[in-house]
Protein backbone atom coordinates (compact mmCIF):
# COMPACT_ATOMS: atom_id res chain seq x y z
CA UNK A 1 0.00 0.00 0.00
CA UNK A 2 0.45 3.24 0.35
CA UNK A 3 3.15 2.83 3.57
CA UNK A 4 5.17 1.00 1.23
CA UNK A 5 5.74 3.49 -1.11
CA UNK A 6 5.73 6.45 1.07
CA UNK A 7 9.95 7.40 1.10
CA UNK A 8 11.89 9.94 4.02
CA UNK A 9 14.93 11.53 2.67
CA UNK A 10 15.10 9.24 -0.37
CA UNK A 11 14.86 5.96 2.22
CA UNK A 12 11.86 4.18 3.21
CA UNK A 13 10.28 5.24 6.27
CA UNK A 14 10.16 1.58 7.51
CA UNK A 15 13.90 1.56 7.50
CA UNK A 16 13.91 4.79 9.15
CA UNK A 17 12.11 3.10 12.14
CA UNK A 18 14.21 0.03 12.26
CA UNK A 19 17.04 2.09 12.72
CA UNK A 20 15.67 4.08 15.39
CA UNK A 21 14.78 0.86 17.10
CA UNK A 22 18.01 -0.28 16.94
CA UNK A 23 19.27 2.89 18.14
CA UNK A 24 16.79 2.99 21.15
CA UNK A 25 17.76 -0.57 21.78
CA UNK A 26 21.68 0.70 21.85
CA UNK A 27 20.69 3.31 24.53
CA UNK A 28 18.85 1.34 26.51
CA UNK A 29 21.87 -0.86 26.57
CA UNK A 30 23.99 2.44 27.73
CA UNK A 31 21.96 3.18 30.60
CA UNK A 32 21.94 -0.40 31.83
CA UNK A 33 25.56 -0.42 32.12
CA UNK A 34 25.84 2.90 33.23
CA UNK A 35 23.55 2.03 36.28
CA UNK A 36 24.88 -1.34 37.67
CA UNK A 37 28.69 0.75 37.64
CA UNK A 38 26.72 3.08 39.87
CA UNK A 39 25.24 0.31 41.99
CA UNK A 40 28.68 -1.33 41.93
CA UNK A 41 30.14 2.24 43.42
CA UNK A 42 27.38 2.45 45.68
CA UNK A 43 28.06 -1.67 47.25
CA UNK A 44 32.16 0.02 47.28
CA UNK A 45 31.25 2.82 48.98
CA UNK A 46 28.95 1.21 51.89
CA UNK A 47 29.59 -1.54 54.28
CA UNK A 48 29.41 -4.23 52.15
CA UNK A 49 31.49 -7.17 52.96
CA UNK A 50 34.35 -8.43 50.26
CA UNK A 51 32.30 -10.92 48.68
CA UNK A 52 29.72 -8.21 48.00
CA UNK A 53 31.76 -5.81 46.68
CA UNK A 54 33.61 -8.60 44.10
CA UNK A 55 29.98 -9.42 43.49
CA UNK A 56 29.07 -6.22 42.55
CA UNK A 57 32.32 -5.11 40.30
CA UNK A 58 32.04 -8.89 38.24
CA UNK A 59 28.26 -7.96 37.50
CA UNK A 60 29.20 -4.47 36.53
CA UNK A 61 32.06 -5.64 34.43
CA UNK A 62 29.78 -8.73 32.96
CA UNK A 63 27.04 -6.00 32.25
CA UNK A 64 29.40 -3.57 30.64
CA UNK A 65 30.85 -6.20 28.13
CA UNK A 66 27.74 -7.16 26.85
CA UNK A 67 27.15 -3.41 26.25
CA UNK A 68 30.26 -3.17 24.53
CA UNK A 69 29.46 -6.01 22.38
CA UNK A 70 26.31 -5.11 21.07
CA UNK A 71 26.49 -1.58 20.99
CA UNK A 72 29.22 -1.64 19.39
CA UNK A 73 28.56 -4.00 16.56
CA UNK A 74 25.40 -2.70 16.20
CA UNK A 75 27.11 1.10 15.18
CA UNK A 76 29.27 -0.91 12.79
CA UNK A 77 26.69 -2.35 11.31
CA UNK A 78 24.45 1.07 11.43
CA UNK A 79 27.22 3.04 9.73
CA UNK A 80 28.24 0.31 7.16
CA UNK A 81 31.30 -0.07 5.46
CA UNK A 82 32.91 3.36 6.19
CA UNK A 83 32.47 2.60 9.71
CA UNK A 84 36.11 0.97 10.28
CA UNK A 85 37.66 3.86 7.91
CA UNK A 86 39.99 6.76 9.08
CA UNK A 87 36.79 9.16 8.39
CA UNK A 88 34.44 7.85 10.82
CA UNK A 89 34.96 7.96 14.88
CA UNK A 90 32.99 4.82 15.26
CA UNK A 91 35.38 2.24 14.15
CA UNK A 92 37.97 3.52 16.80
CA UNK A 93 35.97 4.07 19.19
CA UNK A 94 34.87 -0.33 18.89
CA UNK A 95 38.33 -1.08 18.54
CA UNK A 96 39.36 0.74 22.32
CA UNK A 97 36.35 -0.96 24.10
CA UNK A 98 36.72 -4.10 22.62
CA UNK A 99 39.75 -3.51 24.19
CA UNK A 100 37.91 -2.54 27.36
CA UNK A 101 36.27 -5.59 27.32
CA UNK A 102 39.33 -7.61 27.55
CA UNK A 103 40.96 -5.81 30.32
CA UNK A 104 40.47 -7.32 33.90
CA UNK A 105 38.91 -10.25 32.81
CA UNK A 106 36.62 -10.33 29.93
CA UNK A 107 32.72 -10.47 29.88
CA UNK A 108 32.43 -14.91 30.18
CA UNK A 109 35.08 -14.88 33.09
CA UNK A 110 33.16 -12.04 35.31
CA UNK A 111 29.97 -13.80 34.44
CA UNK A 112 31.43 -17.29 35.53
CA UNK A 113 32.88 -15.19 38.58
CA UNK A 114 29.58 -13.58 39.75
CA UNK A 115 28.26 -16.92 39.48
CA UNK A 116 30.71 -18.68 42.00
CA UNK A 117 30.95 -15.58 44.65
């Protein structure tokens, strides 16, 4: 019908959406990781005991990687083939927290670790 035919900037509107979806999806991810470091800070700050606290860092850093992960492939695969080019910010940005993600123990090792605190 009509919705199929109806275009936004040369681009079909129902691509349009998808990609805000996927973009939504991306910041949703964001904030998730952004509030279990606070939590984690929080469990530091108070009078948690040790296992607590390694509890809390191992979920944070678990979370965080899975962030990384999809948020970052995602913006590769958003931005397409010039994403890993000099031009674009995005493909260095994924390459220093993929990084990240390795440091400290990766994303599977906290996730086995919260598991056996």
């Amino acid at each position: 019908g009509d919705r199929k035919r109806r275009k936004q900037v040369g681009t079909g509107i129902g691509t349009v959406q998808a990609l805000q979806r996927r973009m939504a999806d991306m910041c949703l991810e964001c904030q998730l990781a952004r509030s279990i470091v606070i939590m984690a800070a929080m469990k530091w700050d108070g009078g948690e005991d040790e296992t607590e606290k390694s509890k809390s860092v191992s979920a944070a850093k678990s979370r965080i990687g899975k962030a990384i992960n999809k948020v970052g492939q995602e913006a590769i695969q958003i931005h397409g083939g010039i994403a890993m080019t000099e031009e674009l910010d995005v493909g260095h940005l994924f390459k220093l927290v993929t990084a990240a993600e390795i440091m400290f123990g990766n994303t599977d090792y906290h996730t086995e670790r919260f598991a056996s605190l």
